[in-house]
N, C-alpha and C. Protein backbone atom coordinates (compact mmCIF):
# COMPACT_ATOMS: atom_id res chain seq x y z
N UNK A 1 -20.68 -21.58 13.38
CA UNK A 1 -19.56 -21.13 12.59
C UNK A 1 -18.76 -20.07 13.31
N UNK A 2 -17.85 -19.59 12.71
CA UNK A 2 -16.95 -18.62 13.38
C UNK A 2 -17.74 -17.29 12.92
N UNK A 3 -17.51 -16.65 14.21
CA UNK A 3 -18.38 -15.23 13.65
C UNK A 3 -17.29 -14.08 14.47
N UNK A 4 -16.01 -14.40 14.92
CA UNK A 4 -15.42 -13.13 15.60
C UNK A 4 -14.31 -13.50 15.72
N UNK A 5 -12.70 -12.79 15.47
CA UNK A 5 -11.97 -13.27 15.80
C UNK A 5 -11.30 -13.57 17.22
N UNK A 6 -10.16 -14.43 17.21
CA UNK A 6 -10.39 -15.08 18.89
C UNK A 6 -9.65 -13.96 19.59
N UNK A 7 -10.00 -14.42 20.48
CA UNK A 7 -9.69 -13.08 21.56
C UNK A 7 -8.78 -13.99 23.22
N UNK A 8 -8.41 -12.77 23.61
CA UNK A 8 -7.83 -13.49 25.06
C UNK A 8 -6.49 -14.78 24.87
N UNK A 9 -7.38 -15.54 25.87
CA UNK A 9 -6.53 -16.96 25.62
C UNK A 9 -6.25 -17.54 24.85
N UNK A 10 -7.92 -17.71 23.56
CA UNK A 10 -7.55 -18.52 22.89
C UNK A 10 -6.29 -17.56 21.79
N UNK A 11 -6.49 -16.25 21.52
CA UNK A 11 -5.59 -15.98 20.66
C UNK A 11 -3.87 -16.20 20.85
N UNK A 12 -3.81 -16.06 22.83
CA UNK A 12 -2.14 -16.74 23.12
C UNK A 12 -2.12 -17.98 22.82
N UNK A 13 -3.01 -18.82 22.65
CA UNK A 13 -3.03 -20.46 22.44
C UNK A 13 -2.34 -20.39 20.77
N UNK A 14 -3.19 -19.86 20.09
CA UNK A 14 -3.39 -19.51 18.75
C UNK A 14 -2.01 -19.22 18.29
N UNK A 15 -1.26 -18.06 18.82
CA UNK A 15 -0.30 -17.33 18.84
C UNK A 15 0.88 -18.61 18.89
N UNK A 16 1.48 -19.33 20.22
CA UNK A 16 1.93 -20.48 20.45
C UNK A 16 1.93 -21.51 19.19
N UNK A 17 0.66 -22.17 18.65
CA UNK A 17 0.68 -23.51 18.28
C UNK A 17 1.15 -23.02 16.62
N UNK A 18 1.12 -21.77 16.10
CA UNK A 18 1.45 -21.17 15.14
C UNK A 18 3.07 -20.89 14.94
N UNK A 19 3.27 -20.66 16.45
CA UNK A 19 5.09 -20.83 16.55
C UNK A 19 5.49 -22.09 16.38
N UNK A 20 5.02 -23.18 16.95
CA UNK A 20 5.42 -24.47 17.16
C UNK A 20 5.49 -24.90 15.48
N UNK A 21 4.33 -24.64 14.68
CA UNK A 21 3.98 -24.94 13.73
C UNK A 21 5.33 -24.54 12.60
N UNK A 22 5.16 -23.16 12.51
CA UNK A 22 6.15 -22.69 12.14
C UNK A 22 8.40 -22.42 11.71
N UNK A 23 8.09 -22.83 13.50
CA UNK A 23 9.69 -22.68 13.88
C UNK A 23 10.19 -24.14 14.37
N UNK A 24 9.35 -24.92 14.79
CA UNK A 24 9.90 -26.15 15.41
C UNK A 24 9.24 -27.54 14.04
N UNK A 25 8.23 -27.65 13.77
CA UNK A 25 7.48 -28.85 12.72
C UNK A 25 8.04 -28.61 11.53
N UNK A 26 7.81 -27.64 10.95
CA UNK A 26 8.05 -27.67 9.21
C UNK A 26 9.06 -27.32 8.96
N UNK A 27 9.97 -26.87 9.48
CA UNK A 27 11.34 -26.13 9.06
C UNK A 27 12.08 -27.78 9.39
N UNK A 28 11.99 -29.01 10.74
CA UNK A 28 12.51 -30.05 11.22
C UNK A 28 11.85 -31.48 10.30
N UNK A 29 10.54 -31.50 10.21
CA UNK A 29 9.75 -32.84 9.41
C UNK A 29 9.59 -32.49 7.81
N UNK A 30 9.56 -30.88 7.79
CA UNK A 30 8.48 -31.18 6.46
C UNK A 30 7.60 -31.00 6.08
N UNK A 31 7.62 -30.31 5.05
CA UNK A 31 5.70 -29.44 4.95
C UNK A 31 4.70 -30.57 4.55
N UNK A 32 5.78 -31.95 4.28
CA UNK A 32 4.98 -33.26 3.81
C UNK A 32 4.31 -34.03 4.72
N UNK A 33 5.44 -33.74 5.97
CA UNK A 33 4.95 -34.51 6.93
C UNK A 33 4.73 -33.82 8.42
N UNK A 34 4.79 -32.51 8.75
CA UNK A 34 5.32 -31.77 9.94
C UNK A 34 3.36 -32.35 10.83
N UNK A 35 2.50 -32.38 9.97
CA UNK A 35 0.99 -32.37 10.25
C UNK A 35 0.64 -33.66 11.52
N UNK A 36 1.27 -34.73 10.96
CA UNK A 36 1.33 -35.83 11.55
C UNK A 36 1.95 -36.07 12.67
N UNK A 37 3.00 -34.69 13.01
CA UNK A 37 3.72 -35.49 14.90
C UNK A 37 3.04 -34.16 15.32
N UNK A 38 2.34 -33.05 14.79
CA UNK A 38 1.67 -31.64 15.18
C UNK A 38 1.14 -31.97 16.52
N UNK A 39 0.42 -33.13 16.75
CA UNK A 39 -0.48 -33.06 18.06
C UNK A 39 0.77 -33.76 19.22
N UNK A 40 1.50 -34.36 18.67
CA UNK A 40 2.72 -35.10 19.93
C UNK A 40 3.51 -33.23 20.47
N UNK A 41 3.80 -33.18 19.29
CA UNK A 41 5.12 -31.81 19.64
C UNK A 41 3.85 -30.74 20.65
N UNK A 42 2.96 -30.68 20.33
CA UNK A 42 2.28 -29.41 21.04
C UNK A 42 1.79 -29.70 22.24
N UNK A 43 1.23 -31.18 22.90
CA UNK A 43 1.23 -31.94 23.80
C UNK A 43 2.54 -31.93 24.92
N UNK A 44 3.66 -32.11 24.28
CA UNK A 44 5.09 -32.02 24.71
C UNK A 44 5.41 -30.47 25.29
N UNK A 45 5.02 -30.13 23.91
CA UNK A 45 5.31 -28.71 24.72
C UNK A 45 4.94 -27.66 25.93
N UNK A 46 3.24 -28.28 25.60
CA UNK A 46 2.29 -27.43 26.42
C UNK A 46 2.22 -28.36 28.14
N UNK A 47 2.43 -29.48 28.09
CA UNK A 47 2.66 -30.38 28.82
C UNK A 47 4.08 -30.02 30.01
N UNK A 48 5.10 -29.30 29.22
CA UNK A 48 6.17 -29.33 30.09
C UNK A 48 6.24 -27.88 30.40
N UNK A 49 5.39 -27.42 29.45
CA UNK A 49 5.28 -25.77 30.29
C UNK A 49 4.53 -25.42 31.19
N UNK A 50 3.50 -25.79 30.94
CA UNK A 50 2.45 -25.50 32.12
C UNK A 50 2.80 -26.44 33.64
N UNK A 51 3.59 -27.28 33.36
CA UNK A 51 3.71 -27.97 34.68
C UNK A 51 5.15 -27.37 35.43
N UNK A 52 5.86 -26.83 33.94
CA UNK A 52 6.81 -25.59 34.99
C UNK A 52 6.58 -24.51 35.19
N UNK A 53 5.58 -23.97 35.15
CA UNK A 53 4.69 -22.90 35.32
C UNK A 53 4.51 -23.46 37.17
N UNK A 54 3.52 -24.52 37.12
CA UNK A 54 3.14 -24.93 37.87
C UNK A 54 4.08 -25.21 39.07
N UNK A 55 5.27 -25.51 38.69
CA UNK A 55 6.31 -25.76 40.00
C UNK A 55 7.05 -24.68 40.33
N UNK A 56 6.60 -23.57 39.79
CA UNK A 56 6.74 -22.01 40.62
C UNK A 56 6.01 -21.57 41.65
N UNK A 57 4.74 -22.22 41.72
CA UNK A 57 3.82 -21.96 43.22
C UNK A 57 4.60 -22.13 44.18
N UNK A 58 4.06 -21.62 45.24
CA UNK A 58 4.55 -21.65 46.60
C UNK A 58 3.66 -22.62 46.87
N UNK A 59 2.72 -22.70 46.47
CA UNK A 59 1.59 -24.03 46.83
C UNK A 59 0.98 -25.12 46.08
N UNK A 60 1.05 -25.97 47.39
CA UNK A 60 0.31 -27.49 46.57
C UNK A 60 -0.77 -27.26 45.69
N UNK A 61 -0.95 -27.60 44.54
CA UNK A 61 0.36 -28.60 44.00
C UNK A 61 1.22 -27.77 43.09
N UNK A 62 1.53 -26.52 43.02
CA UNK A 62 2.52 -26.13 42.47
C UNK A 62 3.54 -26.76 43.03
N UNK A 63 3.74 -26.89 44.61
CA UNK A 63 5.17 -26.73 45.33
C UNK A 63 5.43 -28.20 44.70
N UNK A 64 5.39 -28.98 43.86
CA UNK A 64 5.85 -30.33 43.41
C UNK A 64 6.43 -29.81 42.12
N UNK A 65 7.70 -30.23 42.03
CA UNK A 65 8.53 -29.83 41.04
C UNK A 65 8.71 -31.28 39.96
N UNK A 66 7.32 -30.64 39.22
CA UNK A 66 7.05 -32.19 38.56
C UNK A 66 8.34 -32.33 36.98
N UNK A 67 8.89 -31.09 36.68
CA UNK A 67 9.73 -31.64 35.29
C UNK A 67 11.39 -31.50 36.37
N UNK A 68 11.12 -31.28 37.53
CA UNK A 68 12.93 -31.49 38.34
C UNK A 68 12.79 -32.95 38.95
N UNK A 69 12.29 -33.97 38.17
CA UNK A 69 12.05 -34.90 38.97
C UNK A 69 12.63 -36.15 37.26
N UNK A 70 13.91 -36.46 37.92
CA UNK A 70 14.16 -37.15 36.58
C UNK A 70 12.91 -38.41 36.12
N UNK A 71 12.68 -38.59 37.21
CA UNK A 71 11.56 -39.95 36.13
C UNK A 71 10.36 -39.46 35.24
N UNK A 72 10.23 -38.54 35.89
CA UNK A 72 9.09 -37.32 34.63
C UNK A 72 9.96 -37.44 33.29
N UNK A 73 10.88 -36.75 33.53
CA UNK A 73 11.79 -36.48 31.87
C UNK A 73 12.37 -37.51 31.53
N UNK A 74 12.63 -38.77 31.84
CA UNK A 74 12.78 -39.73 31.30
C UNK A 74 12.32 -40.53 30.99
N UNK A 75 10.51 -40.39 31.59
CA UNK A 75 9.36 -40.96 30.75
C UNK A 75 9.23 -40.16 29.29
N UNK A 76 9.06 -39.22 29.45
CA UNK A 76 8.72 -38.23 28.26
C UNK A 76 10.08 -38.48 27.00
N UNK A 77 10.70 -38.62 27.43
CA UNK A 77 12.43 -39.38 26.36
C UNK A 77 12.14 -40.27 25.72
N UNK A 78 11.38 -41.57 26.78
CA UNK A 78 11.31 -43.01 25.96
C UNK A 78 9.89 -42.51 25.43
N UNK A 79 8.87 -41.77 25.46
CA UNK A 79 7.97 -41.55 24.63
C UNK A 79 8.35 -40.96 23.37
N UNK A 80 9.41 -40.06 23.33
CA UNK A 80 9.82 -39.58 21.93
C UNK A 80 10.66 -40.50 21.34
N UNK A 81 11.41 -41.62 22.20
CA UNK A 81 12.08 -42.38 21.80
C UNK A 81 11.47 -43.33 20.37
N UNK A 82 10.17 -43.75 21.44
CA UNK A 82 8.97 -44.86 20.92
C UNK A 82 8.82 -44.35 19.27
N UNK A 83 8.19 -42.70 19.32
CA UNK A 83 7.82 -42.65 18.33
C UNK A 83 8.86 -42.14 17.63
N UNK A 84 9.98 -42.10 17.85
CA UNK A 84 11.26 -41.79 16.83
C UNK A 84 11.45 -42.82 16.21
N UNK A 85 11.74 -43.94 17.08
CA UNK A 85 11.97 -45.45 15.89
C UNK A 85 10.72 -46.19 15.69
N UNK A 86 9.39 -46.03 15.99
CA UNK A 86 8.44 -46.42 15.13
C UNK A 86 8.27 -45.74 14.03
N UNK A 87 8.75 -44.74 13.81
CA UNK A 87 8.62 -43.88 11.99
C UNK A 87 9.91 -43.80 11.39
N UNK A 88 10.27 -44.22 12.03
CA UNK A 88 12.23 -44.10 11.60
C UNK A 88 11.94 -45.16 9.83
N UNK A 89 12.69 -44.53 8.90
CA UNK A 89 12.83 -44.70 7.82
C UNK A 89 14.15 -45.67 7.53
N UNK A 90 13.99 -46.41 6.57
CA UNK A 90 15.15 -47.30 5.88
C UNK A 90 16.79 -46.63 5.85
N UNK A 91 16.40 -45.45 5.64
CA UNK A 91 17.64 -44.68 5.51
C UNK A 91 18.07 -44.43 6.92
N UNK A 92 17.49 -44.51 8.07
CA UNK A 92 18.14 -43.84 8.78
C UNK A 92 19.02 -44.65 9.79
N UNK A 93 18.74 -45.78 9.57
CA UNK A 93 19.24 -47.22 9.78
C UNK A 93 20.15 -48.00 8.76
N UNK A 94 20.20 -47.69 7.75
CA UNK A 94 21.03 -47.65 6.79
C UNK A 94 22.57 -46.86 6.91
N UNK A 95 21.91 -45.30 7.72
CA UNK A 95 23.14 -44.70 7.69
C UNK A 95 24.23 -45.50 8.92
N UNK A 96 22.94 -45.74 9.51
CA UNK A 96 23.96 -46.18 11.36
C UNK A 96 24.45 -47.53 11.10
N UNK A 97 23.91 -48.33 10.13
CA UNK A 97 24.59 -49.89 10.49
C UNK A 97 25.98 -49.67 9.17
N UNK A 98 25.72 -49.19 8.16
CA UNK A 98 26.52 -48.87 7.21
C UNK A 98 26.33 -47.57 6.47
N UNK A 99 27.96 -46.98 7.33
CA UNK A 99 27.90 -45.33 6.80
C UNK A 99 28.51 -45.26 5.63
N UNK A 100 27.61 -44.38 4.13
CA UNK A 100 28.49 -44.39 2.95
C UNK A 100 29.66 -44.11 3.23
N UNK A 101 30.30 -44.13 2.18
CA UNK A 101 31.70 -43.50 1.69
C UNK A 101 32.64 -43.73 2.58
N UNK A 102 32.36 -44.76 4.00
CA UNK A 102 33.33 -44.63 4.43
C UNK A 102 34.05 -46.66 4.54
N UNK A 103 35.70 -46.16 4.97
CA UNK A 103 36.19 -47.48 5.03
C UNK A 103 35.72 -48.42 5.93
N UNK A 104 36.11 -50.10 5.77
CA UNK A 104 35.63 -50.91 6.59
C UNK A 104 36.41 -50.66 7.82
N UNK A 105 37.35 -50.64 8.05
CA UNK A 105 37.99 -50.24 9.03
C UNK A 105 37.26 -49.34 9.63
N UNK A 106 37.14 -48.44 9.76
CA UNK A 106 36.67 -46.86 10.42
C UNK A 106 34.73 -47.36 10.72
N UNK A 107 34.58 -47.89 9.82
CA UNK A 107 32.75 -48.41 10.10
C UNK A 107 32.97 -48.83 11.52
N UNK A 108 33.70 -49.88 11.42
CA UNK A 108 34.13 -50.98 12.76
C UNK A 108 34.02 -49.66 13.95
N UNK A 109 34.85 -49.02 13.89
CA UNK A 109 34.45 -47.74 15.17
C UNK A 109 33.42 -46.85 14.77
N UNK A 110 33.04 -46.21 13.93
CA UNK A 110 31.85 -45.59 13.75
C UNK A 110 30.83 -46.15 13.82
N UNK A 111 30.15 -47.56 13.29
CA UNK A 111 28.85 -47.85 13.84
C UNK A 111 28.57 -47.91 15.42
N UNK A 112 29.24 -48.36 16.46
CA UNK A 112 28.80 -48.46 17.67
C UNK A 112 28.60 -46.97 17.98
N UNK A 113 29.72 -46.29 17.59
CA UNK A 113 29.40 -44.49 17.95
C UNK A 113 27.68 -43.84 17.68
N UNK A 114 27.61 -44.55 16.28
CA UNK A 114 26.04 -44.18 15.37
C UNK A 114 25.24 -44.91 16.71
N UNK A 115 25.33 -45.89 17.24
CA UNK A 115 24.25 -46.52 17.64
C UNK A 115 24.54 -45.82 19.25
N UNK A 116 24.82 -45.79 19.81
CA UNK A 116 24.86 -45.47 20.95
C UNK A 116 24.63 -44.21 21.23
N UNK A 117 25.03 -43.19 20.36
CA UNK A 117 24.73 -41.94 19.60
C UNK A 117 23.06 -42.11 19.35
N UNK A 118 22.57 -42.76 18.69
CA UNK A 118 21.02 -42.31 18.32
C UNK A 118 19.40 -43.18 19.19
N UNK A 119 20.38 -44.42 19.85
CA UNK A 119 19.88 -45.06 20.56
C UNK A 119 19.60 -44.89 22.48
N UNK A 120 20.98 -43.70 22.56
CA UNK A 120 21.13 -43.89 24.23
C UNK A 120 21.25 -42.14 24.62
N UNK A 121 22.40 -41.71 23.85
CA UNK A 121 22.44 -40.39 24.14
C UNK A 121 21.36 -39.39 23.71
N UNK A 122 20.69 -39.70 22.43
CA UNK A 122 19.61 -38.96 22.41
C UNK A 122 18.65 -38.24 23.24
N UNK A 123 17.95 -39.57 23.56
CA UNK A 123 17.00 -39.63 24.38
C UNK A 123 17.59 -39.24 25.92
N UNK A 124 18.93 -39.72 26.32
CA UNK A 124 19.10 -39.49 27.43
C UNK A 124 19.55 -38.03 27.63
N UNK A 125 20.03 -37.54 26.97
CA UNK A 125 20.43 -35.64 26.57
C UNK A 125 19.46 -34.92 26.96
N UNK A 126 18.23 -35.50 26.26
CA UNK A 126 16.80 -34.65 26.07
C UNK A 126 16.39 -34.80 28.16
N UNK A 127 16.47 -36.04 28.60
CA UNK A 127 15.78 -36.45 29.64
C UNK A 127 16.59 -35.29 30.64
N UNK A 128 17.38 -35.47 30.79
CA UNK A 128 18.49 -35.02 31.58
C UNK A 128 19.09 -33.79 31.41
N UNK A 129 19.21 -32.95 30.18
CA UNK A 129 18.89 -31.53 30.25
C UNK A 129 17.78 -30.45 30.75
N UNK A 130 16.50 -31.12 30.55
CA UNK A 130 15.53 -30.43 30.85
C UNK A 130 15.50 -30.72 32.60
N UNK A 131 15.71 -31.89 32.99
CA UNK A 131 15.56 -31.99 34.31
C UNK A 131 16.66 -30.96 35.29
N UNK A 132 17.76 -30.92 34.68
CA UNK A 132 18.97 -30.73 35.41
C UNK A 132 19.13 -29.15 35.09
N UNK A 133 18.04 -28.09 34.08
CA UNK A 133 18.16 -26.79 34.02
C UNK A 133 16.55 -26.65 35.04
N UNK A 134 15.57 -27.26 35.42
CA UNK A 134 14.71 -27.21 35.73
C UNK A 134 14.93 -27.09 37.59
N UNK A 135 15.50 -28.05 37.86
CA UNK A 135 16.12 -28.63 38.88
C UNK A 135 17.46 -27.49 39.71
N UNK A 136 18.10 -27.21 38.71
CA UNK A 136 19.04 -25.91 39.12
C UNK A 136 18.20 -24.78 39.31
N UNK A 137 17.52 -24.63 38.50
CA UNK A 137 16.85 -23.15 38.68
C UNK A 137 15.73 -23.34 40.20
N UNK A 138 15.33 -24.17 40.64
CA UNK A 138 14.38 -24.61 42.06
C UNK A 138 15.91 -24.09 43.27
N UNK A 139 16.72 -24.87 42.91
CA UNK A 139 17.36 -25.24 44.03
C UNK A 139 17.97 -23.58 44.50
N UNK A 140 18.39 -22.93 43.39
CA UNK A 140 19.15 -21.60 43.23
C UNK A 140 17.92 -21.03 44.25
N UNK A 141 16.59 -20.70 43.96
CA UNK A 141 15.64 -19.92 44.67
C UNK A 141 15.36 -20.66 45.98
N UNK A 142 15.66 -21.77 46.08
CA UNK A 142 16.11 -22.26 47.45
C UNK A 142 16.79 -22.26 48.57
N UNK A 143 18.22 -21.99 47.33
CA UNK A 143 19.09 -21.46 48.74
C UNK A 143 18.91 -20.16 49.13
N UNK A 144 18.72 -19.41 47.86
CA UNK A 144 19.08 -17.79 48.08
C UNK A 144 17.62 -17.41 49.23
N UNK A 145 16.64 -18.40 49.66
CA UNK A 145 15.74 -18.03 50.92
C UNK A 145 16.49 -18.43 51.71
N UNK A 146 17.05 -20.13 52.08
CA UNK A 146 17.33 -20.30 53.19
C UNK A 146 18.92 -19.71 53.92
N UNK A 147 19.60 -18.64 52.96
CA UNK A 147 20.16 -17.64 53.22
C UNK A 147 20.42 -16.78 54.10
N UNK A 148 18.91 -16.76 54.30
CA UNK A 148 18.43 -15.65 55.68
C UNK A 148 18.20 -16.70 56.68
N UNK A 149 18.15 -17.49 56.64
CA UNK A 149 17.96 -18.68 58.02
C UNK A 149 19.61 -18.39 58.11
N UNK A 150 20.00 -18.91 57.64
CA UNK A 150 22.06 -18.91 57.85
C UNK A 150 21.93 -17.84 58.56
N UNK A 151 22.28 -17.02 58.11
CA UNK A 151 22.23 -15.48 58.36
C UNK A 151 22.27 -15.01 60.07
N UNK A 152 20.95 -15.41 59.90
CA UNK A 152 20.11 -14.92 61.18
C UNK A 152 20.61 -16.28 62.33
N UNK A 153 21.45 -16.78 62.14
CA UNK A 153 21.71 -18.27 62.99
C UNK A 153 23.48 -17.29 63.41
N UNK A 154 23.56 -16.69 62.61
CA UNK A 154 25.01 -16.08 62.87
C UNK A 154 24.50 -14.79 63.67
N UNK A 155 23.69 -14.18 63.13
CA UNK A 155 23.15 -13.48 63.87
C UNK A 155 22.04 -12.30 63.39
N UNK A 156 21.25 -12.23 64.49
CA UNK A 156 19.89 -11.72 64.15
C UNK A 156 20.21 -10.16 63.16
N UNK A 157 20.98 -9.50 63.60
CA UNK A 157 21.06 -8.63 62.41
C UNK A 157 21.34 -8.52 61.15
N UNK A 158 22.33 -9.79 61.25
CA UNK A 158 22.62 -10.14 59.68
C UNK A 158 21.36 -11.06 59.47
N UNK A 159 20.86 -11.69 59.51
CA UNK A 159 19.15 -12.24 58.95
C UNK A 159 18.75 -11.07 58.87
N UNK A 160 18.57 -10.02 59.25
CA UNK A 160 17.39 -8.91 59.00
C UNK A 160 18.02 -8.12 58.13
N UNK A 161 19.22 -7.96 58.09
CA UNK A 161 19.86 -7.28 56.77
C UNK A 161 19.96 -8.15 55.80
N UNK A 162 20.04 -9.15 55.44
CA UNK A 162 20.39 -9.91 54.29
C UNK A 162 18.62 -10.10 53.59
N UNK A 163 17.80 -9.84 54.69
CA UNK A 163 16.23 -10.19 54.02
C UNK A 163 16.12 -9.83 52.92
N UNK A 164 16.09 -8.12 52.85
CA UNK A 164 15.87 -7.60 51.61
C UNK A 164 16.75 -8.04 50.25
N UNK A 165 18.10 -8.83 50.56
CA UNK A 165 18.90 -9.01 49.38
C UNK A 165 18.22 -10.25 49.17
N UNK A 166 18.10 -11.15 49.78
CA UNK A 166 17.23 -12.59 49.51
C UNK A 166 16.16 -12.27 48.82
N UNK A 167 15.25 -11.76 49.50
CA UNK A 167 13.82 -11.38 48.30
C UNK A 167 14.18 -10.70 46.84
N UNK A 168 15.09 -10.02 47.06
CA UNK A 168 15.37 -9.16 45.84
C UNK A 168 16.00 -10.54 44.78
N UNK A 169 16.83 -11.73 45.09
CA UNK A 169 17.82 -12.04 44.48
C UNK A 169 16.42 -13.32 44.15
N UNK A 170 15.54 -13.38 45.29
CA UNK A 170 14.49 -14.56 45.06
C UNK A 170 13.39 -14.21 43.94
N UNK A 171 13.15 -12.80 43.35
CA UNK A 171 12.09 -12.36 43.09
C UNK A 171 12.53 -12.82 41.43
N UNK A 172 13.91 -11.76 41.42
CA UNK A 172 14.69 -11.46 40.13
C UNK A 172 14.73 -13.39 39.25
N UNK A 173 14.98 -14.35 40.10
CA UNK A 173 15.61 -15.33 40.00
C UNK A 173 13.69 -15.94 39.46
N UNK A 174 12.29 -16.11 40.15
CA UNK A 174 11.41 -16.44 40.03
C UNK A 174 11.03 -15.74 38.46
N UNK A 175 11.47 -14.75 38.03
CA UNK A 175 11.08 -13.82 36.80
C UNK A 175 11.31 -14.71 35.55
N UNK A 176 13.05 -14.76 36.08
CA UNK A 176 14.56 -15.71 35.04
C UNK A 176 13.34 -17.19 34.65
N UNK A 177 13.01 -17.60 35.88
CA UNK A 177 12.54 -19.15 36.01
C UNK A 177 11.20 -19.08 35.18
N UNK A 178 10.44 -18.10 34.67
CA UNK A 178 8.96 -18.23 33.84
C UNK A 178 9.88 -18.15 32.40
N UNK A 179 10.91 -17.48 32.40
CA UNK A 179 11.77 -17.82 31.18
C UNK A 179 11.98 -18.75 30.85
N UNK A 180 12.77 -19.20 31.50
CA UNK A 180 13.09 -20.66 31.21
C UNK A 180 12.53 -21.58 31.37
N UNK A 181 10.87 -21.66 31.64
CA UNK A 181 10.33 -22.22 31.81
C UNK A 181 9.34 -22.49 30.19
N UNK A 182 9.55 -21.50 29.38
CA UNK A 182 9.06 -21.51 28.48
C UNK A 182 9.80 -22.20 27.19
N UNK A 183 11.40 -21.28 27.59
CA UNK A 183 12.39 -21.44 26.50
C UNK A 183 12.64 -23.36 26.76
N UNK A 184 12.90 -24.08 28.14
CA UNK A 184 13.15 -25.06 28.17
C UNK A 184 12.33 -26.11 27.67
N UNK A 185 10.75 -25.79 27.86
CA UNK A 185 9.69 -26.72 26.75
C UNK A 185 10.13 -26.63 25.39
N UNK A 186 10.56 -25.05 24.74
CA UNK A 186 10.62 -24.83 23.39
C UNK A 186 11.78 -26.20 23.06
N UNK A 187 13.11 -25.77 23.90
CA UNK A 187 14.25 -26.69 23.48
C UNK A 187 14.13 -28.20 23.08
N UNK A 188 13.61 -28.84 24.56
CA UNK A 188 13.01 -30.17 23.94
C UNK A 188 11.98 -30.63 23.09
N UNK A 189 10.92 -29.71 22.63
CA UNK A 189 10.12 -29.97 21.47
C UNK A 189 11.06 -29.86 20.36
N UNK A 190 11.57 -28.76 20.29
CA UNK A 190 12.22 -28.71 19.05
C UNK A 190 13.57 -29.83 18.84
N UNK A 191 14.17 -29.88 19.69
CA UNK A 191 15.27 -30.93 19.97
C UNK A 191 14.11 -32.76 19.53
N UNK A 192 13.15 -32.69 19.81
CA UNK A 192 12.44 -33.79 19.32
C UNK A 192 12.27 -33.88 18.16
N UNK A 193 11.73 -32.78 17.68
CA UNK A 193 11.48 -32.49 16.59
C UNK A 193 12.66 -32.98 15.33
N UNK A 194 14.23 -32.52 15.71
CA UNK A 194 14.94 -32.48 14.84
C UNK A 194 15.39 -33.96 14.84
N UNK A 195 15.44 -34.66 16.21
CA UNK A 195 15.59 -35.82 16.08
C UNK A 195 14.49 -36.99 15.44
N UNK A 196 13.20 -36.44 15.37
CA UNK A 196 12.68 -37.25 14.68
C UNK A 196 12.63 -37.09 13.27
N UNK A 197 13.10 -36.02 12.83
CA UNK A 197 13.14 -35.52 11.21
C UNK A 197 14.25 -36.31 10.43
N UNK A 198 15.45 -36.80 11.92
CA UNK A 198 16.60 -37.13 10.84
C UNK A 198 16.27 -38.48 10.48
N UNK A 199 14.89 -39.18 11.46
CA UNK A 199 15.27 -40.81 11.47
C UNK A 199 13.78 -40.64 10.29
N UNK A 200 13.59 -39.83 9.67
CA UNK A 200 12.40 -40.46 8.62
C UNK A 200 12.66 -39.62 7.48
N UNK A 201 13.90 -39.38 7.72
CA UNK A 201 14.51 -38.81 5.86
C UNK A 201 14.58 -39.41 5.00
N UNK A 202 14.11 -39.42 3.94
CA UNK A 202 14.07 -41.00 2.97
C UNK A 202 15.53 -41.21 2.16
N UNK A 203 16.60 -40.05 2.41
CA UNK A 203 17.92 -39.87 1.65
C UNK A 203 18.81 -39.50 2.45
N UNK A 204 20.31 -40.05 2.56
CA UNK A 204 21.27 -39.21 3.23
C UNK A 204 21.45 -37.55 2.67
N UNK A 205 21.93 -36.72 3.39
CA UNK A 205 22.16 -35.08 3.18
C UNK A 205 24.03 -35.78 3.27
């Protein structure tokens, strides 16, 4: 049985799956239903953080920049995809093939918008944001090293003066990147999250 409260890791674990729980599941699914995608969203999350954690090393296998690599994030898309329209509700297909209140005319251009909208851009938004803020932030601490190679090719004093601004601009920039390394898992869980909440609403809002 439990005889102490948790301590260390498990209490940051603790801390985390209580946010997720909190700010991203029940406020997006539903206190009816938030229980049931609980283990996908925290998987997702913990999944794309720790592996951008991981592509901050200077070393193998950190040095593999596994979420700046679009086929990573566009596997992980058609996985939220999968389970977005396997729970997707009557209504939410209802709204996209025929939107209330509105004319036949205007349907005629609004359904392809609905479908291409919940079918293509979704998923492809999610894939391709996370890659392309993941991916910028590598390349930025990339150049600002090979800086001092330039530098020092123009000439050896300017490489030895520009060192200290490179490390400084490389260090500041590696700090930014555990940020966003956190905030960018949060975005696409929760961005999953809201997209799977709208396709298993049992009523239009």
């Amino acid at each position: 049985g439990l005889t102490s409260a948790p301590k260390g890791i498990q209490n940051a674990v603790e801390s985390v799956i209580g946010f997720i729980r909190e700010s991203v599941a029940e406020p997006n699914l539903g206190k009816g239903e938030y229980k049931k995608y609980m283990p996908f969203l925290l998987t997702l999350f913990f999944f794309i953080w720790i592996n951008n954690m991981f592509g901050l090393l200077p070393f193998p296998p950190g040095s593999v920049n596994v979420m700046g690599n679009i086929a990573v994030t566009l596997v992980l898309a058609l996985i939220f995809f999968v389970i977005m329209l396997a729970n997707s509700k009557k209504a939410f297909w209802a709204h996209m093939f025929n939107p209330p209140g509105v004319p036949f005319a205007i349907k005629l251009i609004l359904v392809p918008i609905e479908l291409v909208s919940n079918l293509v851009i979704k998923p492809a938004a999610l894939a391709i944001r996370l890659f392309a803020n993941i991916f910028a932030g590598h390349t930025i601490i990339l150049s600002i090293i090979l800086l001092i190679f330039i530098f020092g090719q123009l000439s050896s004093v300017a490489g030895w003066a520009f060192l200290p601004v490179s490390i400084g601009f490389s260090v500041f920039m590696f700090f930014l990147e555990l940020l966003v390394a956190a905030i960018q898992a949060f975005i696409f869980t929760n961005l999953a999250a809201v997209f799977i909440g709208q396709a298993i609403e049992d009523h239009d809002h």
